[in-house]
Structures are given as structure tokens and as C-alpha cells.
PDB file of N, CA and C in Angstrom:
ATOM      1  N   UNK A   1     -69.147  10.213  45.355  1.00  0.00           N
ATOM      2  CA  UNK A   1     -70.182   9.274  45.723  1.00  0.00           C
ATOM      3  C   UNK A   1     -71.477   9.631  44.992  1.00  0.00           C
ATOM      4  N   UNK A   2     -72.090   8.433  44.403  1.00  0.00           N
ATOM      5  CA  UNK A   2     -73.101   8.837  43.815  1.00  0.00           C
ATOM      6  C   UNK A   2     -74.654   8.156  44.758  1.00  0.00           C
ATOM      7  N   UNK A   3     -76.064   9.003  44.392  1.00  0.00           N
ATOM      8  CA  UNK A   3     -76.924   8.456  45.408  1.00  0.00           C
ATOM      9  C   UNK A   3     -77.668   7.738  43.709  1.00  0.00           C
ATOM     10  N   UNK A   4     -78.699   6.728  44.514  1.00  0.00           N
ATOM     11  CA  UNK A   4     -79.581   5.713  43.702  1.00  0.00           C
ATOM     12  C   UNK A   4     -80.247   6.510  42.372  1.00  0.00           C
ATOM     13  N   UNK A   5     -80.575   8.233  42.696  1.00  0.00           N
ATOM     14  CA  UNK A   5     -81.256   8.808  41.382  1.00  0.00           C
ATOM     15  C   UNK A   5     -80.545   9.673  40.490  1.00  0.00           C
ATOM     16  N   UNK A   6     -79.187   9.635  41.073  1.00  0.00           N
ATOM     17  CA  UNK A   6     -77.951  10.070  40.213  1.00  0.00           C
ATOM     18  C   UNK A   6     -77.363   9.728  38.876  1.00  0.00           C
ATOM     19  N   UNK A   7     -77.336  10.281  37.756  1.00  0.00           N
ATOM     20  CA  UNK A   7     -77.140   9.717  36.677  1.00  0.00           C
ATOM     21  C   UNK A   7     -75.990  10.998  35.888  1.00  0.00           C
ATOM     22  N   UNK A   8     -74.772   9.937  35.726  1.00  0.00           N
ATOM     23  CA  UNK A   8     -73.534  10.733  35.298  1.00  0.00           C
ATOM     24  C   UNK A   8     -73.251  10.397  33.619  1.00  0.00           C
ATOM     25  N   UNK A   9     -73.569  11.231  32.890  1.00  0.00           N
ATOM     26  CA  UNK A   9     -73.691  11.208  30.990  1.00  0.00           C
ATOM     27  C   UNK A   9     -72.143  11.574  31.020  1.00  0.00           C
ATOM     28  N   UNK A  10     -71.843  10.870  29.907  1.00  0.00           N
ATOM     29  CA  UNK A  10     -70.096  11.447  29.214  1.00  0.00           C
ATOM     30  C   UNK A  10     -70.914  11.314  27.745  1.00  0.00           C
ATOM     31  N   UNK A  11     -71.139  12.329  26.912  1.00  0.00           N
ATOM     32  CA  UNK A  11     -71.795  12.566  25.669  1.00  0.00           C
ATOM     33  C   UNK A  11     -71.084  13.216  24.595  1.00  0.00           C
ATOM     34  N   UNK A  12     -69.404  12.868  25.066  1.00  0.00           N
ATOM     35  CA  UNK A  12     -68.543  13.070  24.450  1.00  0.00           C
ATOM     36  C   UNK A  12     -68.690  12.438  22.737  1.00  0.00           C
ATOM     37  N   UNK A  13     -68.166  13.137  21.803  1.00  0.00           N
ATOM     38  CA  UNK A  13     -68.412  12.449  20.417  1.00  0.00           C
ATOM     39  C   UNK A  13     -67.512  13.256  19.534  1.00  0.00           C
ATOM     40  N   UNK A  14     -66.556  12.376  18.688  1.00  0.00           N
ATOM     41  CA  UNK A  14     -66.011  12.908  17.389  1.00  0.00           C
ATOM     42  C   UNK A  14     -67.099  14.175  16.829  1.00  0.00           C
ATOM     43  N   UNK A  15     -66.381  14.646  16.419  1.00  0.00           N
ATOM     44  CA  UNK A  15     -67.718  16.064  15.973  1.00  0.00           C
ATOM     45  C   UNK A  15     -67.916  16.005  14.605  1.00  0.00           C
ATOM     46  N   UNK A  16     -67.592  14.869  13.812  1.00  0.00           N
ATOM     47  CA  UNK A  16     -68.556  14.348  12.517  1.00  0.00           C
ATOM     48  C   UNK A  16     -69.046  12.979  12.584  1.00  0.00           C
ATOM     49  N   UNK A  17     -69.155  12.689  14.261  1.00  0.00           N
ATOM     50  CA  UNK A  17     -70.185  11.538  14.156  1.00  0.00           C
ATOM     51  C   UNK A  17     -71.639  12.324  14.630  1.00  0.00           C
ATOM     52  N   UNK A  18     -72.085  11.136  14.135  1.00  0.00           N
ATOM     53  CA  UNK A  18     -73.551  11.543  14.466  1.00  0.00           C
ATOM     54  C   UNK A  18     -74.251  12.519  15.679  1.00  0.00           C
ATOM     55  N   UNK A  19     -73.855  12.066  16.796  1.00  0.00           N
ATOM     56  CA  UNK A  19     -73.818  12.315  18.033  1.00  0.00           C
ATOM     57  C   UNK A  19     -72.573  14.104  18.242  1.00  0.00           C
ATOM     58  N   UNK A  20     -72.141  14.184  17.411  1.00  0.00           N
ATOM     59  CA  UNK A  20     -70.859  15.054  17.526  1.00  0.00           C
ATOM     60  C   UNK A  20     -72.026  15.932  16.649  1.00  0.00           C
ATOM     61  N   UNK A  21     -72.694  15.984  15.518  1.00  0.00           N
ATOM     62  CA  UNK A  21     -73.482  16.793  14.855  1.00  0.00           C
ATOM     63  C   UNK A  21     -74.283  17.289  15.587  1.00  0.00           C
ATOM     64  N   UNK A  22     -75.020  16.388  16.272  1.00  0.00           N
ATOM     65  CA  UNK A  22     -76.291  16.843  17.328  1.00  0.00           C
ATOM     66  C   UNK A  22     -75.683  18.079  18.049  1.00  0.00           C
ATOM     67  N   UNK A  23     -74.614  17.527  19.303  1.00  0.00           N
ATOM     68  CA  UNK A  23     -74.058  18.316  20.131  1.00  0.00           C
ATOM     69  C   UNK A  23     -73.627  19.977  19.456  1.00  0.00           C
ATOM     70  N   UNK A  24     -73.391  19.625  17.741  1.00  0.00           N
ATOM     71  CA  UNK A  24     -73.011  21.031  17.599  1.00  0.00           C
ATOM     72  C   UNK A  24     -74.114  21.655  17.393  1.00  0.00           C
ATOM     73  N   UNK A  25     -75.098  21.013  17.142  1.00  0.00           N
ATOM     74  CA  UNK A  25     -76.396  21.807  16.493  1.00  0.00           C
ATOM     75  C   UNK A  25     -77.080  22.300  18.511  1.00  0.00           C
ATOM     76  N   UNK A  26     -76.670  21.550  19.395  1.00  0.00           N
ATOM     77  CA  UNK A  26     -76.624  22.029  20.540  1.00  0.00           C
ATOM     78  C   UNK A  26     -76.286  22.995  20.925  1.00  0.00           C
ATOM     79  N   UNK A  27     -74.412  23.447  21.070  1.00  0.00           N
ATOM     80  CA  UNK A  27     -73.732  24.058  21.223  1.00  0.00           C
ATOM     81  C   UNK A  27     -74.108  25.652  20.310  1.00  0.00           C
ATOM     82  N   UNK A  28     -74.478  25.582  18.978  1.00  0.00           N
ATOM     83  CA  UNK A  28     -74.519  26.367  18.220  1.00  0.00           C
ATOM     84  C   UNK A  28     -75.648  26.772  18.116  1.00  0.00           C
ATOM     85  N   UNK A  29     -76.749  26.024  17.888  1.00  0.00           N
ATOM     86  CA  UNK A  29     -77.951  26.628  17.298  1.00  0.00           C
ATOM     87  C   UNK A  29     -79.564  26.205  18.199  1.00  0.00           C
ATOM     88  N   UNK A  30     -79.714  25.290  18.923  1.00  0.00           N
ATOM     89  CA  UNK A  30     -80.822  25.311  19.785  1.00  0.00           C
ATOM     90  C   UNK A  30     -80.322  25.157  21.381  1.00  0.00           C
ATOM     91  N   UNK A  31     -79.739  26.389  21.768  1.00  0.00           N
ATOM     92  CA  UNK A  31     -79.610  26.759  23.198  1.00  0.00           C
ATOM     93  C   UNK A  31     -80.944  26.361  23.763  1.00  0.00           C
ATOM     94  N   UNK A  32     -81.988  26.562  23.527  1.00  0.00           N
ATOM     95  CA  UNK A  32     -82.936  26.341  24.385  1.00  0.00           C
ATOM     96  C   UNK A  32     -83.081  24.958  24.922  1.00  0.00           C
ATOM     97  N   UNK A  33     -83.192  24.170  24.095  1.00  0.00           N
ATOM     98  CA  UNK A  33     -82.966  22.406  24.600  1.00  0.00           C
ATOM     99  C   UNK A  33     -82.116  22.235  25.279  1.00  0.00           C
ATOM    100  N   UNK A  34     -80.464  23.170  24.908  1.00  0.00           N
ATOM    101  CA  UNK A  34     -79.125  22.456  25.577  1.00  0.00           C
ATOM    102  C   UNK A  34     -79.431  23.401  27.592  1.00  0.00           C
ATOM    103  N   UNK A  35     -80.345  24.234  27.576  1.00  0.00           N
ATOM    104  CA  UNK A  35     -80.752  24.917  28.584  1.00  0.00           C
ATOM    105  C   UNK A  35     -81.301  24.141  29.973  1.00  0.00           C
ATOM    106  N   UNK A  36     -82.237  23.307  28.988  1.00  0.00           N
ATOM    107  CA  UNK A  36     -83.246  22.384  29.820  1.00  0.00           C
ATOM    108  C   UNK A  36     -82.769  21.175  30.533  1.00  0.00           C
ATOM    109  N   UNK A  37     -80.969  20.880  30.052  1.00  0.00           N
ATOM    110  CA  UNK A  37     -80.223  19.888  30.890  1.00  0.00           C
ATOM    111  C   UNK A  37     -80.285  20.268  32.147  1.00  0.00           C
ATOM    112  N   UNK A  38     -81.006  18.836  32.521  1.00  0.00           N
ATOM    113  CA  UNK A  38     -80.964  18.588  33.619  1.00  0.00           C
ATOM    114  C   UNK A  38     -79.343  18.717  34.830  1.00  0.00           C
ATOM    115  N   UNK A  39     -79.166  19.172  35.917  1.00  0.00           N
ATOM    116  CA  UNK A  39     -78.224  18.660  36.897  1.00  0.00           C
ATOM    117  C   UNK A  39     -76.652  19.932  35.546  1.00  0.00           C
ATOM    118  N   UNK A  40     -75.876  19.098  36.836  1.00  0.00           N
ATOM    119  CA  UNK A  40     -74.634  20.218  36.499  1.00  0.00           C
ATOM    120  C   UNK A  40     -73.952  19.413  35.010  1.00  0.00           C
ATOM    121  N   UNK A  41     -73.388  20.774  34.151  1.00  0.00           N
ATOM    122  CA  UNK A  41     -72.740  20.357  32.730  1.00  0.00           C
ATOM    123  C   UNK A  41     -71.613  21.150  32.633  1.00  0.00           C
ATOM    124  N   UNK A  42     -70.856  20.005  31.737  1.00  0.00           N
ATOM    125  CA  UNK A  42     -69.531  20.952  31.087  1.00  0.00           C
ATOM    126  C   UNK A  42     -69.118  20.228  29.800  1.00  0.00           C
ATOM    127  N   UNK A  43     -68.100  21.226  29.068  1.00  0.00           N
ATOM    128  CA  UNK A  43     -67.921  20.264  28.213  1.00  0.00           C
ATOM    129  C   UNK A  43     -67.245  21.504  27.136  1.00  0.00           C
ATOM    130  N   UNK A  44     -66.857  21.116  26.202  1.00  0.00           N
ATOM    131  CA  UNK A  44     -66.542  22.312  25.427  1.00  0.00           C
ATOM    132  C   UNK A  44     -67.153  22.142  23.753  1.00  0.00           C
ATOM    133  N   UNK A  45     -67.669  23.306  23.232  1.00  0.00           N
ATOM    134  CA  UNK A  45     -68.390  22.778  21.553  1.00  0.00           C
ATOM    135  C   UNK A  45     -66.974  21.897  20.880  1.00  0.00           C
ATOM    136  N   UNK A  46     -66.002  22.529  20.778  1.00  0.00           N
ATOM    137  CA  UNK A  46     -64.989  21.913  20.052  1.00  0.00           C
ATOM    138  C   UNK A  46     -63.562  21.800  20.769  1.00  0.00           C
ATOM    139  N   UNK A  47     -63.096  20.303  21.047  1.00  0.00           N
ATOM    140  CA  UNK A  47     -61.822  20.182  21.840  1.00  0.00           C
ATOM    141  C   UNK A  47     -60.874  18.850  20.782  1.00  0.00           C
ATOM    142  N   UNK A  48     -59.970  19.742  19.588  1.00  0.00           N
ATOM    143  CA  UNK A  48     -59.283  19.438  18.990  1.00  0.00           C
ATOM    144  C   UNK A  48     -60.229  17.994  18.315  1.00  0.00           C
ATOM    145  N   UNK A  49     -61.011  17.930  17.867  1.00  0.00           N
ATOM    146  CA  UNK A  49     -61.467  17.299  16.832  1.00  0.00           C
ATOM    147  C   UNK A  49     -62.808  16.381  17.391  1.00  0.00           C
ATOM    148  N   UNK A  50     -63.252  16.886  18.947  1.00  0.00           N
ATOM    149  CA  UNK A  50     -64.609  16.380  19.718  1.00  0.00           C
ATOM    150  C   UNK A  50     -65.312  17.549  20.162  1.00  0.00           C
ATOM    151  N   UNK A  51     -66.424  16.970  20.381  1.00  0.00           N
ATOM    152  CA  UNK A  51     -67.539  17.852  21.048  1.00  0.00           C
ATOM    153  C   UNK A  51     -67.634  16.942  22.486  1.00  0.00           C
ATOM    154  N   UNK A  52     -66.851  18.152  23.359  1.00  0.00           N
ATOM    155  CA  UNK A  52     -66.939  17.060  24.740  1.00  0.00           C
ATOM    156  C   UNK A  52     -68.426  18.076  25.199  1.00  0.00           C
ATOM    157  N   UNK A  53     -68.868  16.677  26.703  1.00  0.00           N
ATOM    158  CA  UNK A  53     -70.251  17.349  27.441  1.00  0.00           C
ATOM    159  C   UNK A  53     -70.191  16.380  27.945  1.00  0.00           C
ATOM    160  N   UNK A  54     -70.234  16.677  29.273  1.00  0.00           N
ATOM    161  CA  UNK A  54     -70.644  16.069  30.705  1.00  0.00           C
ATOM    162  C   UNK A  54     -71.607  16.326  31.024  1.00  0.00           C
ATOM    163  N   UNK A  55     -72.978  15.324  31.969  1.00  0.00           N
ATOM    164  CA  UNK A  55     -73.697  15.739  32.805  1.00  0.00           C
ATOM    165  C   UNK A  55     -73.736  14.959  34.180  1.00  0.00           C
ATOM    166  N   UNK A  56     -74.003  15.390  35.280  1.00  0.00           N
ATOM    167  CA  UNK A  56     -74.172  14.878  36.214  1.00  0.00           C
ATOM    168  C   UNK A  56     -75.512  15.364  36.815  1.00  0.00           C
ATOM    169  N   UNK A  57     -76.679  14.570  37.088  1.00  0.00           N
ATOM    170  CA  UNK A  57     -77.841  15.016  37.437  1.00  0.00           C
ATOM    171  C   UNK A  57     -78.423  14.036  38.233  1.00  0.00           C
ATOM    172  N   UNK A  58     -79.002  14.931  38.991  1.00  0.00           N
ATOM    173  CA  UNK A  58     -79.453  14.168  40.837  1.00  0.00           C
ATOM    174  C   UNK A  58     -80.893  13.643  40.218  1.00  0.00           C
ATOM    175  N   UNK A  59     -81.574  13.504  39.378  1.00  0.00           N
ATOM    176  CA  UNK A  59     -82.993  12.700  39.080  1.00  0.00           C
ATOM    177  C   UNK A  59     -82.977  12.176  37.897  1.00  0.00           C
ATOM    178  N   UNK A  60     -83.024  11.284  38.235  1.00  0.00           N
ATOM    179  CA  UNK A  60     -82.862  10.147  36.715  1.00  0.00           C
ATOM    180  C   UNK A  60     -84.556  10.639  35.710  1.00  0.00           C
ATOM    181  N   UNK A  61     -85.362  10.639  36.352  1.00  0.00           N
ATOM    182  CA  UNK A  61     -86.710  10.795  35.333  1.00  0.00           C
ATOM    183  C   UNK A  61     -86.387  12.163  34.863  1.00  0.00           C
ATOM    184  N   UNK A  62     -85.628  13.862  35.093  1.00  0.00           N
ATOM    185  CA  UNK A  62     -85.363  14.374  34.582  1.00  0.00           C
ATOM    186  C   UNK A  62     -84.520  14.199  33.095  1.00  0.00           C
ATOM    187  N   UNK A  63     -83.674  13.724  33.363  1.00  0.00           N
ATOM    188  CA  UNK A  63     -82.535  12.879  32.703  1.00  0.00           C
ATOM    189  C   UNK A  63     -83.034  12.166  31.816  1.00  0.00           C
ATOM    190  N   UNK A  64     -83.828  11.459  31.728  1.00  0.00           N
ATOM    191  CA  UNK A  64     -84.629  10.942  30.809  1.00  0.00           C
ATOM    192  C   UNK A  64     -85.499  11.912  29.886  1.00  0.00           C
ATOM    193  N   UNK A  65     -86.184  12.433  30.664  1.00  0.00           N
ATOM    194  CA  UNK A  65     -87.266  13.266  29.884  1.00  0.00           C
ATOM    195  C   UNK A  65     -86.681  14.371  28.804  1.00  0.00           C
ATOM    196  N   UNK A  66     -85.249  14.473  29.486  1.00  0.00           N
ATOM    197  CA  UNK A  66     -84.187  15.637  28.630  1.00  0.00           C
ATOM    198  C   UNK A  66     -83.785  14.750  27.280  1.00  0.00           C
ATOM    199  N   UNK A  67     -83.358  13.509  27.678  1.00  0.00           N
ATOM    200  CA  UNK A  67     -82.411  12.482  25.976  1.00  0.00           C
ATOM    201  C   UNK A  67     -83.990  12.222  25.561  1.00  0.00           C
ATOM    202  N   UNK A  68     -85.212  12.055  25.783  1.00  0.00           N
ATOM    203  CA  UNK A  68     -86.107  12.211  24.818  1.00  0.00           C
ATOM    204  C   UNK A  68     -86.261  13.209  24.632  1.00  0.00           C
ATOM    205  N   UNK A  69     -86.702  14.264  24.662  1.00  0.00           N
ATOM    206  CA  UNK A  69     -86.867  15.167  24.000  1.00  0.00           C
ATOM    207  C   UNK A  69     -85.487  15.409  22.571  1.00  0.00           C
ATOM    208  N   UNK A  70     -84.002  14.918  22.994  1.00  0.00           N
ATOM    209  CA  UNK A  70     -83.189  14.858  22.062  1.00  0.00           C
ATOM    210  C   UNK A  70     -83.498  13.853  20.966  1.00  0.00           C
ATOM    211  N   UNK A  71     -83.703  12.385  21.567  1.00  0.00           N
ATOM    212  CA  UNK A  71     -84.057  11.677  20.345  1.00  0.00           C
ATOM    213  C   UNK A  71     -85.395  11.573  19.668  1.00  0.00           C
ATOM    214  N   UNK A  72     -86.212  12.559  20.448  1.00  0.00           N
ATOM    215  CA  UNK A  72     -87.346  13.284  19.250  1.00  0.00           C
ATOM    216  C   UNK A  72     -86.876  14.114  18.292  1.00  0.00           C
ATOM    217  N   UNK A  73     -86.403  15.287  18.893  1.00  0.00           N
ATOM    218  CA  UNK A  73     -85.505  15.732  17.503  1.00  0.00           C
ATOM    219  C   UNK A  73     -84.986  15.727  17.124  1.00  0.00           C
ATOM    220  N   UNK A  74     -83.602  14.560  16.826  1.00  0.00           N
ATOM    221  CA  UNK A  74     -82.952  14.049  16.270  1.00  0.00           C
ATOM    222  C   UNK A  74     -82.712  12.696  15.911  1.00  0.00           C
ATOM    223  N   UNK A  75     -83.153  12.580  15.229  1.00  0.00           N
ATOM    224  CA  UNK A  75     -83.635  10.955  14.488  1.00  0.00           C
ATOM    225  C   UNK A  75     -82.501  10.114  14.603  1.00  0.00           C
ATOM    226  N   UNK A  76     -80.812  10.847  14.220  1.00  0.00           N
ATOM    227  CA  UNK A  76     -79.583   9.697  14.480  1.00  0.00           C
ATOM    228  C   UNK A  76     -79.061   9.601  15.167  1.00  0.00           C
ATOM    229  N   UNK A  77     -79.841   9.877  16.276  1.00  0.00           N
ATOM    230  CA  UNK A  77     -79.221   9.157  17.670  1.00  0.00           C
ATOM    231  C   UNK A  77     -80.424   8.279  18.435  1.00  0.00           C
ATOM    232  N   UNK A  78     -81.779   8.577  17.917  1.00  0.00           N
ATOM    233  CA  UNK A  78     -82.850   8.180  18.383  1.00  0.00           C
ATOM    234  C   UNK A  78     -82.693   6.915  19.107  1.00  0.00           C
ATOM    235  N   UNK A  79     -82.068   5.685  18.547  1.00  0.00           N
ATOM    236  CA  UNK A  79     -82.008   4.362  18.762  1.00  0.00           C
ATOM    237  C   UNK A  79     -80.952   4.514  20.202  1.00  0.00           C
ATOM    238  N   UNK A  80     -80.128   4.832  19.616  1.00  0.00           N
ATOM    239  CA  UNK A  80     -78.750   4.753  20.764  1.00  0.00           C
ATOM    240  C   UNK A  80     -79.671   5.537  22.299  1.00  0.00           C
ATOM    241  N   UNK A  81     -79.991   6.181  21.976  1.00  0.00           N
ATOM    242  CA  UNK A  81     -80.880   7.233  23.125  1.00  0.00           C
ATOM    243  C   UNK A  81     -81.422   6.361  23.874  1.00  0.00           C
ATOM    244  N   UNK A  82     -82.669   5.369  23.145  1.00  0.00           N
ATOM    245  CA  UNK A  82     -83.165   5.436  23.462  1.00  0.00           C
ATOM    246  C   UNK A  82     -82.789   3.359  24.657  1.00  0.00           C
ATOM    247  N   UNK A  83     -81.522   3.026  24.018  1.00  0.00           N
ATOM    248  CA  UNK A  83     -80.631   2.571  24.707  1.00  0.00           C
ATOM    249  C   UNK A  83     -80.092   2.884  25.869  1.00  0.00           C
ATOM    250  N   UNK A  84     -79.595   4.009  25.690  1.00  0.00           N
ATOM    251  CA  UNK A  84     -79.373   4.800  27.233  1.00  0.00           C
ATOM    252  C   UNK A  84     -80.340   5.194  28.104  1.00  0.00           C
ATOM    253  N   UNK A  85     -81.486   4.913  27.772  1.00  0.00           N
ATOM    254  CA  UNK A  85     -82.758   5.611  28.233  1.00  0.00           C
ATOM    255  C   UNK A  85     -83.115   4.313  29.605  1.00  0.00           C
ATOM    256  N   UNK A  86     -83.138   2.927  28.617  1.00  0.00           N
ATOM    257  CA  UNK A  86     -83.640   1.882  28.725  1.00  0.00           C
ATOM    258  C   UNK A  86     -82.266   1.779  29.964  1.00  0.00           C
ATOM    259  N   UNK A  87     -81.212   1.971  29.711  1.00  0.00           N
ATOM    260  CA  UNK A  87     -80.210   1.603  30.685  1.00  0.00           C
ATOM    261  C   UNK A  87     -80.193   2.552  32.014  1.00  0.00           C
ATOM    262  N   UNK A  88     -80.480   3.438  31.857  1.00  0.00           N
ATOM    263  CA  UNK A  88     -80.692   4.343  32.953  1.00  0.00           C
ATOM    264  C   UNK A  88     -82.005   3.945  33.827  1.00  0.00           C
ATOM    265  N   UNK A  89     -83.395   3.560  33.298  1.00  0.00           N
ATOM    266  CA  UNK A  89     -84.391   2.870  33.703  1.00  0.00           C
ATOM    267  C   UNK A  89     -83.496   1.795  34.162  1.00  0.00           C
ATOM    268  N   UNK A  90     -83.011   1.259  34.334  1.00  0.00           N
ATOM    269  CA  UNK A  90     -82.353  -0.352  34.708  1.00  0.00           C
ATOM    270  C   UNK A  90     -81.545  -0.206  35.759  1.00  0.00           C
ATOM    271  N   UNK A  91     -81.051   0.983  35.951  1.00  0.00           N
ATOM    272  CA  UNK A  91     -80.013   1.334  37.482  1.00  0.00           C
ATOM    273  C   UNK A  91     -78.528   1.913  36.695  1.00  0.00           C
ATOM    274  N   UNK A  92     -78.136   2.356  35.925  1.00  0.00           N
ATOM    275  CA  UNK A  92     -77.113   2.077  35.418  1.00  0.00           C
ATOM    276  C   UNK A  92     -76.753   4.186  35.986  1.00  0.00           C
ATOM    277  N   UNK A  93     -75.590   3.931  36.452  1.00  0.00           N
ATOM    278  CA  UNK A  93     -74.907   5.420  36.769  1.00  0.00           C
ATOM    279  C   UNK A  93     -74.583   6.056  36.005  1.00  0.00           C
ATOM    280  N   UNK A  94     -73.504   4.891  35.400  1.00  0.00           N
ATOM    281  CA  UNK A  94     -72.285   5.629  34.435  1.00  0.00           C
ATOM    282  C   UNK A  94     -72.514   5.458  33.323  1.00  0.00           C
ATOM    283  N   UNK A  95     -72.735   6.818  32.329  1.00  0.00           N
ATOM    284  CA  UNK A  95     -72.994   6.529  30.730  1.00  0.00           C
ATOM    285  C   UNK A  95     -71.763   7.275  29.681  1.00  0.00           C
ATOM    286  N   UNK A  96     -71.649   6.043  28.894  1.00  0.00           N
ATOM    287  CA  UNK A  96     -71.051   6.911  28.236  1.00  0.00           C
ATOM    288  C   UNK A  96     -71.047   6.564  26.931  1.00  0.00           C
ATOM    289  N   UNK A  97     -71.691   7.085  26.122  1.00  0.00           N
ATOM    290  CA  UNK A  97     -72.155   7.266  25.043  1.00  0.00           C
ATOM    291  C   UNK A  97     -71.650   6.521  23.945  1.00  0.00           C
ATOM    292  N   UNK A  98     -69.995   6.501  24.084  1.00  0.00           N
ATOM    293  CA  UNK A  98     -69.782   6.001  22.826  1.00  0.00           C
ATOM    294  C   UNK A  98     -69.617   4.532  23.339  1.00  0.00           C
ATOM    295  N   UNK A  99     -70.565   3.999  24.309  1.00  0.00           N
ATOM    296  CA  UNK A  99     -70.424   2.670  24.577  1.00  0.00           C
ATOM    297  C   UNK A  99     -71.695   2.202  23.822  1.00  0.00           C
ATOM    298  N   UNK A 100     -72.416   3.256  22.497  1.00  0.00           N
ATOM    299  CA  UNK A 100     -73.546   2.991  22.284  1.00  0.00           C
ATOM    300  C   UNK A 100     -73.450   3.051  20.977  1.00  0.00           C
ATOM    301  N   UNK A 101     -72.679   1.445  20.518  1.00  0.00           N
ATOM    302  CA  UNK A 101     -73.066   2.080  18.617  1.00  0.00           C
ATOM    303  C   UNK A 101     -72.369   3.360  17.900  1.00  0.00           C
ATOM    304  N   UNK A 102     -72.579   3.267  16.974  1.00  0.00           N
ATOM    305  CA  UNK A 102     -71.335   4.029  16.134  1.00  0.00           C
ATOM    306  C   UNK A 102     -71.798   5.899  16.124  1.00  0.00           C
ATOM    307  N   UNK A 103     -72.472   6.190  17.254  1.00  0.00           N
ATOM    308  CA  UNK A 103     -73.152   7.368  17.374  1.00  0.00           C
ATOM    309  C   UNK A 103     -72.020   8.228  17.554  1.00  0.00           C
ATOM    310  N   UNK A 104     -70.967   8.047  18.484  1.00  0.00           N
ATOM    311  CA  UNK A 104     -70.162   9.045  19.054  1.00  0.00           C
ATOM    312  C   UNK A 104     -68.867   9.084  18.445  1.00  0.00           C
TER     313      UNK A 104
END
């Protein structure tokens, strides 16, 4: 069961799409950003040819403030982000990424 400020990410992505680059540059090289996720995560850097990552997080304005700070520093996902951003502002629970353009 989810409550009204609950927001569940699937940020799953081929790991030479765009979105699959980010996540490794996540996974691999700026722990500190991948730190600041909001609410509970899982996911693995590499699962036979994806970069899986789940989030589930109890405050949506956290949640937000976390995928901007991503599509500040990362320019090729910026748009799609900022799609999910706009959809999460709108009520939306369930995200999942590669419902966003050729990012994932």
C-alpha cells in the first residue's frame, strides 16, 4: 500500500543507454549523490546487460530535489527527468523510467 507522498522509481536501464551510463557513473564513481537517495534502494550496478535501481521514498519533494540534482549533472537525461519530475508533481506513484524516451 502506498500513502499520497509515496513515490516508487524503477530506474532500471540497458547499461549503454543513456540512463544506464548515468547509473554507472552512480554505482562507480559519485557515491556521494547515489548516498543522498532519498527513501529505501536496491538494485544491482550490473545484472546481465542492465543497471537495475529501485527506489521507494515516503516524500515526494525529497524525491524530486534528488532527480534534480541528477539532471543538473547530467545533461542526457535532463529532459526525461525532468518529465518524471513534472509527473511526480501531478500525483503519479509508479515510475518507471523507461516509460520516458529512449533514456533507459
Amino acid at each position: 500500500m502506498t500513502t499520497e507522498r509515496e513515490v516508487r522509481l524503477n530506474l532500471t536501464a540497458n547499461q549503454n543507454s543513456p540512463l544506464g551510463r548515468v547509473l554507472h557513473k552512480l554505482y562507480y564513481g559519485d557515491g556521494e549523490l547515489l548516498s543522498l537517495c532519498p527513501g529505501d534502494q536496491w538494485g544491482y550496478p550490473h545484472n546481465g546487460g542492465q543497471h537495475t535501481f529501485h527506489v521507494i521514498s515516503r516524500e515526494r519533494e525529497d524525491t524530486i530535489a534528488w532527480l534534480e540534482l541528477i539532471a543538473e549533472k547530467f545533461v542526457q537525461v535532463r529532459s526525461a527527468f525532468q518529465d518524471i519530475i513534472k509527473d511526480i508533481r501531478a500525483g503519479v506513484v509508479w515510475i518507471r523510467a523507461s516509460d520516458y524516451g529512449k533514456i533507459a
